[in-house]
Protein backbone atom coordinates (compact mmCIF):
# COMPACT_ATOMS: atom_id res chain seq x y z
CA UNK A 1 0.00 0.00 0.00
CA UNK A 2 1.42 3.55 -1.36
CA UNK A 3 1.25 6.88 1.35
CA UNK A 4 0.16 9.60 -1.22
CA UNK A 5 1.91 13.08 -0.59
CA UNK A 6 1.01 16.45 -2.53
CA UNK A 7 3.81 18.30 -4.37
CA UNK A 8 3.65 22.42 -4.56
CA UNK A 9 5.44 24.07 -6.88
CA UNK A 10 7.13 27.11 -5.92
CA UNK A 11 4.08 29.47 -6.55
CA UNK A 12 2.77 27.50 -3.07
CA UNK A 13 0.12 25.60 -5.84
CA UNK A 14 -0.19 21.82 -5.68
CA UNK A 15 0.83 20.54 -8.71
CA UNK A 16 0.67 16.39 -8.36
CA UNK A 17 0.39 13.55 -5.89
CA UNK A 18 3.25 11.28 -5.71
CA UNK A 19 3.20 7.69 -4.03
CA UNK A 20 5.43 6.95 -1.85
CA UNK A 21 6.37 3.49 -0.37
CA UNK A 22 4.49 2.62 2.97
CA UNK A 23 7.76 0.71 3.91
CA UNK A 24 9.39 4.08 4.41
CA UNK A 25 6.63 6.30 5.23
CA UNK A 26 3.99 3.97 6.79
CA UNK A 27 6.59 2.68 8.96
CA UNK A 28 5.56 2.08 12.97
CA UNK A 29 7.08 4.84 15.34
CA UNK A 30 9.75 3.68 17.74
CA UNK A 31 10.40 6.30 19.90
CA UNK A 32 13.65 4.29 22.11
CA UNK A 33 15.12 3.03 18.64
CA UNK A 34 14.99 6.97 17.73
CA UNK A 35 15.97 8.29 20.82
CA UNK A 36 19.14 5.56 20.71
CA UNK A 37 20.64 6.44 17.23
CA UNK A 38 19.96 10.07 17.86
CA UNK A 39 21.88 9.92 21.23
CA UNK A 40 24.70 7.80 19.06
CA UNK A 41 25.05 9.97 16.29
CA UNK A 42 25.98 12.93 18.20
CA UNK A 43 28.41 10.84 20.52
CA UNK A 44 29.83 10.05 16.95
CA UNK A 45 30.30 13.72 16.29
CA UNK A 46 32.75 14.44 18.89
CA UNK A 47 36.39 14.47 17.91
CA UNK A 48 37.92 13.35 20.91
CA UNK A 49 40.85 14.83 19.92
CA UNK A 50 41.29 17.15 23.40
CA UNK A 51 45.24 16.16 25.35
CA UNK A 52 46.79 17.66 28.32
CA UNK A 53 51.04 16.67 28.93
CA UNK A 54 52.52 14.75 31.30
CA UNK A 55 55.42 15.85 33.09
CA UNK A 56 57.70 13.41 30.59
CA UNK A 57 56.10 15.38 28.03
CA UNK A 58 56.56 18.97 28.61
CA UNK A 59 60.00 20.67 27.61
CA UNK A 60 62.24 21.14 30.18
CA UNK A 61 62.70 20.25 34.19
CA UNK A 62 65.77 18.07 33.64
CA UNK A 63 67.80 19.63 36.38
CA UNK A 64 66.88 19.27 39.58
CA UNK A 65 65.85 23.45 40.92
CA UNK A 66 68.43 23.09 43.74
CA UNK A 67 70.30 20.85 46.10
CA UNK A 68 67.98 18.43 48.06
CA UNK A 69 68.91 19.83 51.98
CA UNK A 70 70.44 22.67 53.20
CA UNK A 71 68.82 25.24 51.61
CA UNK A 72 65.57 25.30 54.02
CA UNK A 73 63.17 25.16 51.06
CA UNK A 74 60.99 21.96 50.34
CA UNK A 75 62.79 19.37 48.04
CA UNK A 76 61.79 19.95 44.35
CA UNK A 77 62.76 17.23 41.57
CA UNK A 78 61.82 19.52 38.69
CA UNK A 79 59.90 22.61 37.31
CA UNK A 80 57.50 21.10 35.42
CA UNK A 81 55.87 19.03 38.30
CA UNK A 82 52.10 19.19 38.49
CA UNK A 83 51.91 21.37 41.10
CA UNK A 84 54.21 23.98 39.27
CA UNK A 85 53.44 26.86 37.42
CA UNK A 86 54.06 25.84 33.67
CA UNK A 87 54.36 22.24 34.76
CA UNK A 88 52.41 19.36 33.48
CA UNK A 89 48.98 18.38 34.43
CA UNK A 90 48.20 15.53 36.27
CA UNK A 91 45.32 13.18 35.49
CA UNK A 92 43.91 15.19 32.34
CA UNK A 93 42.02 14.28 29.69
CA UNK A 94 43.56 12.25 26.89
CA UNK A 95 43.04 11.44 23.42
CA UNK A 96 39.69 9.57 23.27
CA UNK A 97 37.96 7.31 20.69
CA UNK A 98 34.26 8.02 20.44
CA UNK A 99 32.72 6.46 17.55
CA UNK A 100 30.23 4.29 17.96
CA UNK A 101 29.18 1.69 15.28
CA UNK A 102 25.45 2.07 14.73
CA UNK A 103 24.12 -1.15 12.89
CA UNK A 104 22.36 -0.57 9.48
CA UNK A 105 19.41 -2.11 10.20
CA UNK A 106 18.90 0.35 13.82
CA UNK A 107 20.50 3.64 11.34
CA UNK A 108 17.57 2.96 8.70
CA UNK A 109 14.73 1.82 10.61
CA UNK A 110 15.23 5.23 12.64
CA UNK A 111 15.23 7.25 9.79
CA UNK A 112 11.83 5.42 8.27
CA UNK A 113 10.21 5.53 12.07
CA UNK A 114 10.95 9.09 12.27
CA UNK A 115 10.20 9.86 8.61
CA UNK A 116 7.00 8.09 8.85
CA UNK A 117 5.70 9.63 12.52
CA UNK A 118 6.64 13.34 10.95
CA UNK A 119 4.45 12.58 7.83
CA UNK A 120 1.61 11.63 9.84
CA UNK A 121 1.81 14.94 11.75
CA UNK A 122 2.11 17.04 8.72
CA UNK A 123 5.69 18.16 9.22
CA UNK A 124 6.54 16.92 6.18
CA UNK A 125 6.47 18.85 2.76
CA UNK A 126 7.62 18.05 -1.17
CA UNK A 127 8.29 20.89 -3.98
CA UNK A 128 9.30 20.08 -7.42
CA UNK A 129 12.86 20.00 -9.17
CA UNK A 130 14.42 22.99 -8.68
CA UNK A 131 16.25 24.47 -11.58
CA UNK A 132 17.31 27.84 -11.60
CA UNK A 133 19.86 29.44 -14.42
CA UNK A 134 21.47 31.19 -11.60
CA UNK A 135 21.34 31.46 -7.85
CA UNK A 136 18.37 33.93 -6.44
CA UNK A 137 17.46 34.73 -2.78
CA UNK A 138 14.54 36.95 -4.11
CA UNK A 139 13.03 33.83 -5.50
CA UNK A 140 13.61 31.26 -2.83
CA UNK A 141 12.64 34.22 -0.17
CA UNK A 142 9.32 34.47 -2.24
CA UNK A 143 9.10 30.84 -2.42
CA UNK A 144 8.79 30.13 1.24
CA UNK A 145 6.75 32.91 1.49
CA UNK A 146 3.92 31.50 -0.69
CA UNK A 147 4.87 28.03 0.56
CA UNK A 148 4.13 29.45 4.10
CA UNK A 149 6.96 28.38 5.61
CA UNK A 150 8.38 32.57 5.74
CA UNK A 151 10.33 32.21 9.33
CA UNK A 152 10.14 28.53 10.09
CA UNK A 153 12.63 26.40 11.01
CA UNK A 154 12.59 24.16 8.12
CA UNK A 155 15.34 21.36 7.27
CA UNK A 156 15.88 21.35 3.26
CA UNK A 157 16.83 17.74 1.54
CA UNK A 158 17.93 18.57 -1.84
CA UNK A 159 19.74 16.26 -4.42
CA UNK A 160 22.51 16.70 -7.17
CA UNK A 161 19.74 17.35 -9.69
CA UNK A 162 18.33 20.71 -7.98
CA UNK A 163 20.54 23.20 -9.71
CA UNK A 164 21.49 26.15 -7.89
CA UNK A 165 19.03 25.58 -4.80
CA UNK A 166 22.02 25.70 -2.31
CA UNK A 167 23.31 28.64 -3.01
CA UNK A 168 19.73 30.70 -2.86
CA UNK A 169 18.99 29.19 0.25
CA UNK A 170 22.60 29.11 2.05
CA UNK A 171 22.07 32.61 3.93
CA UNK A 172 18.77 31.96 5.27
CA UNK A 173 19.39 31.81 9.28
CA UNK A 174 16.33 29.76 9.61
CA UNK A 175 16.83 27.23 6.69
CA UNK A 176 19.71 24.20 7.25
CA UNK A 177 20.53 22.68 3.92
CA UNK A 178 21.08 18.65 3.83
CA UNK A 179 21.98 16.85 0.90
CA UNK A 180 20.00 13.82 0.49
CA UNK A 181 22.63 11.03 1.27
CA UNK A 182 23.86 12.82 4.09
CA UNK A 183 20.00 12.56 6.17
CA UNK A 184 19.86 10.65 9.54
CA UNK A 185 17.50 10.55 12.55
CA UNK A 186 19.45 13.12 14.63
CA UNK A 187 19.30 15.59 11.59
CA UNK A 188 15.45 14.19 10.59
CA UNK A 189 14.26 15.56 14.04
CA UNK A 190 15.06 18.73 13.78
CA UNK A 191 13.35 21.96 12.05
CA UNK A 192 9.46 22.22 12.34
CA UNK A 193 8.85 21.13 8.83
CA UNK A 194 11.34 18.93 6.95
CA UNK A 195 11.07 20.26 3.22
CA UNK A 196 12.18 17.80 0.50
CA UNK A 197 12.69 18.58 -3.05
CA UNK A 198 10.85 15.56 -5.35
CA UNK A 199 14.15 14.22 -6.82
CA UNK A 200 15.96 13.62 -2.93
CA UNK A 201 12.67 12.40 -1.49
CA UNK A 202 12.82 9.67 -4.24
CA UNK A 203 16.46 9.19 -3.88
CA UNK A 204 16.27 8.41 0.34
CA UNK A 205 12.99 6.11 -0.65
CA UNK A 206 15.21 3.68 -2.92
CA UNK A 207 17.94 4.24 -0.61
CA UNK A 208 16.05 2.90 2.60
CA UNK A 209 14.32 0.50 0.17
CA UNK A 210 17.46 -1.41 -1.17
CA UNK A 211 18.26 -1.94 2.78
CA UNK A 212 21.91 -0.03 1.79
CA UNK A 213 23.20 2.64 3.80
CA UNK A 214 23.17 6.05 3.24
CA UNK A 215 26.70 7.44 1.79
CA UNK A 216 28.71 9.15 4.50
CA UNK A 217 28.58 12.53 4.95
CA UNK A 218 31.76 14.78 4.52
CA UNK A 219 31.69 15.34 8.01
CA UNK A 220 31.77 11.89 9.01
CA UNK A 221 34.60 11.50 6.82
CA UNK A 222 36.35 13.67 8.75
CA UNK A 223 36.25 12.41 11.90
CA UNK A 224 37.27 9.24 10.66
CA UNK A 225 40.45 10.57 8.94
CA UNK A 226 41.16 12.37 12.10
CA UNK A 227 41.33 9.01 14.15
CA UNK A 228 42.93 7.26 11.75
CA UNK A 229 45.39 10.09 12.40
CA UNK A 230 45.30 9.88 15.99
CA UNK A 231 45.62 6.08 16.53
């Protein structure tokens, strides 16, 4: 059984109903399975990266400040002890590994569960292709406008095929961009209405229906360089 969704143009008119599958978006909400990969995915986003020295690790203190009696101070075995000013630290943090593997199966049904419970509240809205010749705020800004959506916190999922959309809607303070690929259920639960173009709604569909992940964003890909790095 097909979910039917309208799809406005950008004079705000509805143009066409599309079908979409009901193994996506008629998919049963599971809050905890959300609420889990959510809470993962932002673990995953934390670099870890954060080191303090130990005292064989900060330059200098090889000579012992002074003689160990006879000079009435305290005995000192170097200037970069912990409890010296410029020394090292004692017991801080360290370089950390993060990253949790989430399992495909938990990744996608989140996504569908959360795609699915958003739908059924509305939250959810489709335009068509969008091709501009060249980049235009005054178009986009009039878009949203007729759209009602002027002011909303809206998440936009656009695709390679939507030419120029990024750069007319990159300034808007209230609009965060997402390619389609790059769409999880941390990202899918925020903004008050997620707004998909027609080509990356179809493209997350087969995605989720083919049971493959969802490419890696270029974030991602950074961390994981990074701890390559690090390890």
């Amino acid at each position: 059984m097909a979910v039917e969704i309208a799809v406005y143009g950008l004079d705000g008119q509805e143009k066409k109903k599309i079908e979409l599958n009901e193994k996506v978006f008629g998919f049963d909400y599971k809050p905890a399975l959300i609420a889990e990969v959510a809470l993962l995915l932002r673990e995953n986003q934390r670099l870890g990266t954060r080191k303090t020295k130990t005292r064989s690790e900060v330059r200098g203190g090889g000579r012992k400040p002074w003689r160990q009696k006879g000079t009435g101070r305290a005995r000192q075995g170097s200037i970069r002890a912990p409890h010296w000013v410029g020394g090292a630290v004692a017991h801080g943090p360290k370089v950390q590994e993060f990253y949790n593997n989430i399992p495909r199966r938990k990744r996608n049904g989140a996504i569908r569960s959360l795609l699915s419970f958003r739908l059924g509240n509305g939250e959810v809205k489709v335009i068509e292709k969008v091709e501009f010749e060249k980049p235009s705020v005054k178009e986009m800004k009039q878009a949203l406008e007729k759209l009602q959506l002027a002011g909303e916190k809206i998440v936009v999922f656009y695709s390679g095929e939507d030419k120029n959309l990024k750069e007319s809607l990159k300034n808007f303070g209230n609009v965060r961009l997402v390619r389609a690929e790059n769409i999880n259920a941390y990202i899918a639960m925020l903004g008050k209405v997620l707004l998909f173009t027609e080509p990356a709604i179809k493209q997350i569909e087969d995605a989720l229906l083919r049971g493959s992940e969802l490419k890696r964003g270029k974030r991602q890909v950074q961390l994981l360089k990074l701890r390559r790095k690090s390890a």
